[in-house]
Protein backbone atom coordinates (compact mmCIF):
# COMPACT_ATOMS: atom_id res chain seq x y z
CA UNK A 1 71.87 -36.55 35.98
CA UNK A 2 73.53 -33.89 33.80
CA UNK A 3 75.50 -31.08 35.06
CA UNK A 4 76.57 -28.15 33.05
CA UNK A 5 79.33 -25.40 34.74
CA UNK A 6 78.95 -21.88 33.75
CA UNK A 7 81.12 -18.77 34.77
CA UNK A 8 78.50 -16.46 33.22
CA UNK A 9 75.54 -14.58 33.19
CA UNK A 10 73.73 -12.70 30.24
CA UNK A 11 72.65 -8.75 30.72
CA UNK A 12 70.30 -7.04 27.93
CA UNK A 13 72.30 -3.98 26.92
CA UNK A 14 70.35 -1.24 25.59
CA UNK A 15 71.90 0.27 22.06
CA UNK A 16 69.72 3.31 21.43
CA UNK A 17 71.24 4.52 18.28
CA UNK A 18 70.10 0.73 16.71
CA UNK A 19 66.68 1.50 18.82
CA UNK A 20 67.16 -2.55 20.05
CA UNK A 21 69.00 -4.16 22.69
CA UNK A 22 71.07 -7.35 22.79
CA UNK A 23 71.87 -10.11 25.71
CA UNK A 24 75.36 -10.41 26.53
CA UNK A 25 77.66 -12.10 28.65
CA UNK A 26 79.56 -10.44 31.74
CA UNK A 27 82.05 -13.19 33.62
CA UNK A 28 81.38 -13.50 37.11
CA UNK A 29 83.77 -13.04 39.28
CA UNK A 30 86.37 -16.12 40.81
CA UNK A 31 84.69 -17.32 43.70
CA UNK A 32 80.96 -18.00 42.43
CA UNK A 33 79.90 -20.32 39.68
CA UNK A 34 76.46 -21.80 38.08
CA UNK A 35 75.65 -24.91 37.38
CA UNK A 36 72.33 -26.25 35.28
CA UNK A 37 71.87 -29.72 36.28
CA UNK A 38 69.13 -32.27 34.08
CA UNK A 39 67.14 -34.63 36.32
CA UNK A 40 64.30 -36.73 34.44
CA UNK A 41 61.97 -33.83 32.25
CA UNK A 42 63.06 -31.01 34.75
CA UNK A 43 66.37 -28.58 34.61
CA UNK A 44 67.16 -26.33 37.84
CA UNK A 45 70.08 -23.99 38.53
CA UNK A 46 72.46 -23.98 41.21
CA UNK A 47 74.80 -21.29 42.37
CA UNK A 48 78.16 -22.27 44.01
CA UNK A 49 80.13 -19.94 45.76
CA UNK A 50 83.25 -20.36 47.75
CA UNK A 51 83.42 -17.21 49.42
CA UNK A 52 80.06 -18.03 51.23
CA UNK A 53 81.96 -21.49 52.82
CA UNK A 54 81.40 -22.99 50.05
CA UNK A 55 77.53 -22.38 50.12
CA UNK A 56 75.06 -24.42 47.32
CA UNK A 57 71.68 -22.50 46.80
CA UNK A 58 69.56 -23.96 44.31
CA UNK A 59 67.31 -21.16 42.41
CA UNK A 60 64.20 -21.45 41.92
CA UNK A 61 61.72 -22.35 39.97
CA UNK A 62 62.55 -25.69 37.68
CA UNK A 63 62.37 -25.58 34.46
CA UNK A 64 61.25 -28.01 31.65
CA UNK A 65 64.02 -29.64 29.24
CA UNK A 66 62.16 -27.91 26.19
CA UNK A 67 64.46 -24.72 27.87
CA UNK A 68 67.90 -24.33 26.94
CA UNK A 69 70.56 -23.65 29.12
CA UNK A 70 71.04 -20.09 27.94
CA UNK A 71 66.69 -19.09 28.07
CA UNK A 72 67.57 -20.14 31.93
CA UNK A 73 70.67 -18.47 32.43
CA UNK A 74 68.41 -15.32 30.65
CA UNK A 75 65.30 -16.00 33.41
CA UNK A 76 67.48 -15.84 36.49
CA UNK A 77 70.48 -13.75 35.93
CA UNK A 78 68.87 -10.71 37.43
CA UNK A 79 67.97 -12.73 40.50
CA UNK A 80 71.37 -14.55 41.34
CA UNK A 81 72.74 -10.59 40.92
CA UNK A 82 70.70 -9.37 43.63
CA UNK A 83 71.73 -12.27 45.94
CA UNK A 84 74.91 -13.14 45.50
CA UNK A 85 76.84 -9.93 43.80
């Protein structure tokens, strides 16, 4: 099993004078991390944060390993956001 530690998530930033957008990175903040771990054909993400006693919540859903870390960090930023920030 392969485990990958990030202290990132991506936002889309709108730039309307370019009439686009582009995904960039915002650090989280000290206490909370991600991980993407690799088990067999499947990746999943796990959010680690200390100021929760050290609580592990594994987000769902699983993805395949045809997805790269950063399409998943993409998928779920929004949602680990909403729950943990």
């Amino acid at each position: 099993m392969a485990t990958k530690r990030y202290n990132h998530l991506v936002y889309r930033v709108e730039y309307p004078r370019e009439r686009g957008y582009r995904m960039e990175a915002s650090p989280l903040p000290d206490w909370v991390y991600i991980s993407i771990s690799e088990e067999n054909s499947s990746k999943y993400m796990t959010v680690h944060s200390r100021i929760h006693i050290n609580k592990e919540v594994r987000i769902s859903p699983d993805y395949s390993t045809d997805f790269s870390d950063m399409d998943i960090i993409k998928e779920l930023s929004g949602e680990v956001c909403r729950r943990f920030l």
